[in-house]
Protein backbone atom coordinates (compact mmCIF):
# COMPACT_ATOMS: atom_id res chain seq x y z
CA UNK A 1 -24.29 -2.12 -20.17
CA UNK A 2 -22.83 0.33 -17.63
CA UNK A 3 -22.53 -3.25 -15.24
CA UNK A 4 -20.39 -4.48 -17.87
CA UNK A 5 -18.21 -1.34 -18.67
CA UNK A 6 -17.39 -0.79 -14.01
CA UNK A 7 -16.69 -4.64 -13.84
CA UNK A 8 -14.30 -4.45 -16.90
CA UNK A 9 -12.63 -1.54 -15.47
CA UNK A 10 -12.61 -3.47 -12.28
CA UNK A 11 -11.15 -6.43 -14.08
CA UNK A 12 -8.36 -4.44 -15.46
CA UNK A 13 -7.29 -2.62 -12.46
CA UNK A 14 -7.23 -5.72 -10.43
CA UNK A 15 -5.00 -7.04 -13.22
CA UNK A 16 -2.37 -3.95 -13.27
CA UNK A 17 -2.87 -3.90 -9.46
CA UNK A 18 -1.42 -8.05 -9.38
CA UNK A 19 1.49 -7.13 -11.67
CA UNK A 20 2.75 -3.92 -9.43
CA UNK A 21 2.64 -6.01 -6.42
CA UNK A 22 4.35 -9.02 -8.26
CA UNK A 23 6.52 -6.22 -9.44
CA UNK A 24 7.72 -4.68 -6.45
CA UNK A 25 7.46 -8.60 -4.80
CA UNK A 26 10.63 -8.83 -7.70
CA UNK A 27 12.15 -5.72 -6.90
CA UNK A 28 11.98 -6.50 -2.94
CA UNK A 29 15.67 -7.39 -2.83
CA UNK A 30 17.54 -6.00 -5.55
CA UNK A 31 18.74 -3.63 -2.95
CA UNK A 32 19.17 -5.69 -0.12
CA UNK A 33 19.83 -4.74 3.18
CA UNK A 34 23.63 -4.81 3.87
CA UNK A 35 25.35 -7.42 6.25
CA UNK A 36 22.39 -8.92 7.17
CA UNK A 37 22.24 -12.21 9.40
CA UNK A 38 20.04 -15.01 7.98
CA UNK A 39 18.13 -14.59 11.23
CA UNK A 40 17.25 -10.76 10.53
CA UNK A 41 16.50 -12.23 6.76
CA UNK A 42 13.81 -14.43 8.15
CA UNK A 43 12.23 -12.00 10.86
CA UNK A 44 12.05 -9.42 8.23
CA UNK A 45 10.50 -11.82 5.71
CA UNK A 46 8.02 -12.84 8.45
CA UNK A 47 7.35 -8.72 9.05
CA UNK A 48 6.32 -8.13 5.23
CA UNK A 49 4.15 -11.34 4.99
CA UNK A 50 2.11 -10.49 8.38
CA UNK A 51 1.72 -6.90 6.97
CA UNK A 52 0.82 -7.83 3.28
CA UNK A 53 -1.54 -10.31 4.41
CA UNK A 54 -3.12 -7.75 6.59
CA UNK A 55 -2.33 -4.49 3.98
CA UNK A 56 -3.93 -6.07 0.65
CA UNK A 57 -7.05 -6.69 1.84
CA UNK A 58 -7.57 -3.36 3.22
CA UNK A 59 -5.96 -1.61 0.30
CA UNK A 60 -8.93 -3.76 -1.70
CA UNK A 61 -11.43 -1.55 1.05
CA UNK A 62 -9.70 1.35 0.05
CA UNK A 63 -9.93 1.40 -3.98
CA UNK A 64 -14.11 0.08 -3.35
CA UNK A 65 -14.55 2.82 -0.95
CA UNK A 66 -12.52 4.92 -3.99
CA UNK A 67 -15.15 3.77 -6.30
CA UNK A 68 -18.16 4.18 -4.56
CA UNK A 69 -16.79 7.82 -4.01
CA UNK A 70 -16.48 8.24 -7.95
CA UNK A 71 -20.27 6.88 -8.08
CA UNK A 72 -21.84 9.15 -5.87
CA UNK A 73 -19.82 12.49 -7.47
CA UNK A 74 -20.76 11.32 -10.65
CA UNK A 75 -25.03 10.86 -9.67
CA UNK A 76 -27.20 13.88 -10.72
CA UNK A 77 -28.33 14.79 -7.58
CA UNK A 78 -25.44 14.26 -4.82
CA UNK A 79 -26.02 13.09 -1.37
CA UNK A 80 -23.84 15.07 0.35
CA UNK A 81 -24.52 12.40 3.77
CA UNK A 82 -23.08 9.21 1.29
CA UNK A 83 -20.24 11.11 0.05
CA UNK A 84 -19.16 12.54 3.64
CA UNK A 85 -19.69 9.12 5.10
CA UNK A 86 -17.64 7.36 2.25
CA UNK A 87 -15.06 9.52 2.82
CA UNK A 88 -15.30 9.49 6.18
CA UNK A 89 -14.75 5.29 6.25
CA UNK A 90 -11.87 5.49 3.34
CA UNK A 91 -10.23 8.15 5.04
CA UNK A 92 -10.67 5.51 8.66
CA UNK A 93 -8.78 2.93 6.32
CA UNK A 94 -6.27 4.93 4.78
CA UNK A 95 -5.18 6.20 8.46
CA UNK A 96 -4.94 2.50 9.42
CA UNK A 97 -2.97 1.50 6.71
CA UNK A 98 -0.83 4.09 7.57
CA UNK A 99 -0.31 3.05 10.49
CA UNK A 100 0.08 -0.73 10.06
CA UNK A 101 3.01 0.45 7.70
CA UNK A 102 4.28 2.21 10.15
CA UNK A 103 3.90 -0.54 12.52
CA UNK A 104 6.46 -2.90 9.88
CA UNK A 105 9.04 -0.46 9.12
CA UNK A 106 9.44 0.21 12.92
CA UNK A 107 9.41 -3.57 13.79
CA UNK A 108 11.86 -4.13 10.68
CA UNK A 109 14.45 -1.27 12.18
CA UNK A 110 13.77 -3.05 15.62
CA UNK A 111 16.06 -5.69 14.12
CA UNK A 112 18.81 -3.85 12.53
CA UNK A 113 22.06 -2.25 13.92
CA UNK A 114 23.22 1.40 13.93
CA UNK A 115 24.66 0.77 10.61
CA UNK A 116 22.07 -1.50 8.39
CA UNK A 117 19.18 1.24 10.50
CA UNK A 118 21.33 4.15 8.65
CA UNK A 119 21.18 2.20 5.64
CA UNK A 120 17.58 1.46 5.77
CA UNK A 121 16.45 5.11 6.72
CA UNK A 122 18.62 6.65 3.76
CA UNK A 123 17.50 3.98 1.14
CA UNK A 124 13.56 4.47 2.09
CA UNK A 125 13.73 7.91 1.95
CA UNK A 126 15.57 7.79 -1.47
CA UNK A 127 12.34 5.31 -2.52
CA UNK A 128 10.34 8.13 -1.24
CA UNK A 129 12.06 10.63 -3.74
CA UNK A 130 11.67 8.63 -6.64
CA UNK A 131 7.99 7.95 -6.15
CA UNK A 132 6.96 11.62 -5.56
CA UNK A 133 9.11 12.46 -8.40
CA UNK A 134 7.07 9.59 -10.92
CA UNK A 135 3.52 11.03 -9.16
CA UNK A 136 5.17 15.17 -10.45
């Protein structure tokens, strides 16, 4: 029974987590860059496919190693070595995420000019705002 209720929840989180990304996939160029050249439209596209194809996956890594975290606090008597080591590896992934996003936005400015850069700086840190403001 307690199979059935962590694979349900893991069936529904999958779920919400395909309809954000399909989401945001949507939302991707409601706010386009301005002035852009249909050869900066096509490097950029090829930017965000090598990164999602590379971030997904390890954002998968993350929300297990999440899980198995939630497991082990939840277990009457804690094993202090599983839990540091869990954290240990999500923390390992969530510091190489961060820097494979990093990685994109840098090689996405790479293309840009003085302008479209200004534009792109101001607009992500305005994104920025409005998620820490939905997380308040």
């Amino acid at each position: 029974m307690k199979k059935l209720g962590i694979l349900s929840i893991l069936l529904a989180s999958f779920m919400f987590l395909t309809i954000s990304v399909n989401a945001q996939d949507e939302n991707a160029n409601k706010n386009p860059i301005p002035n852009q050249t249909e050869q900066q439209k096509k490097d950029i596209r090829k930017i965000r496919k090598e990164y999602k194809s590379v971030a997904k996956p390890l954002r998968a890594v993350i929300k297990e190693l999440h899980t198995i975290h939630d497991e082990l606090m939840r277990k009457e008597s804690a094993d202090m070595k599983a839990i540091e080591d869990n954290i240990r590896k999500a923390s390992a992934k969530k510091v190489e995420l961060a820097i494979l996003t990093a990685k994109m936005h840098q090689d996405t400015r790479a293309l840009l000019d003085k302008d479209q850069r200004d534009w792109y700086d101001k607009n992500r840190m305005d994104r920025k705002k409005k998620r820490e403001g939905k997380r308040n």
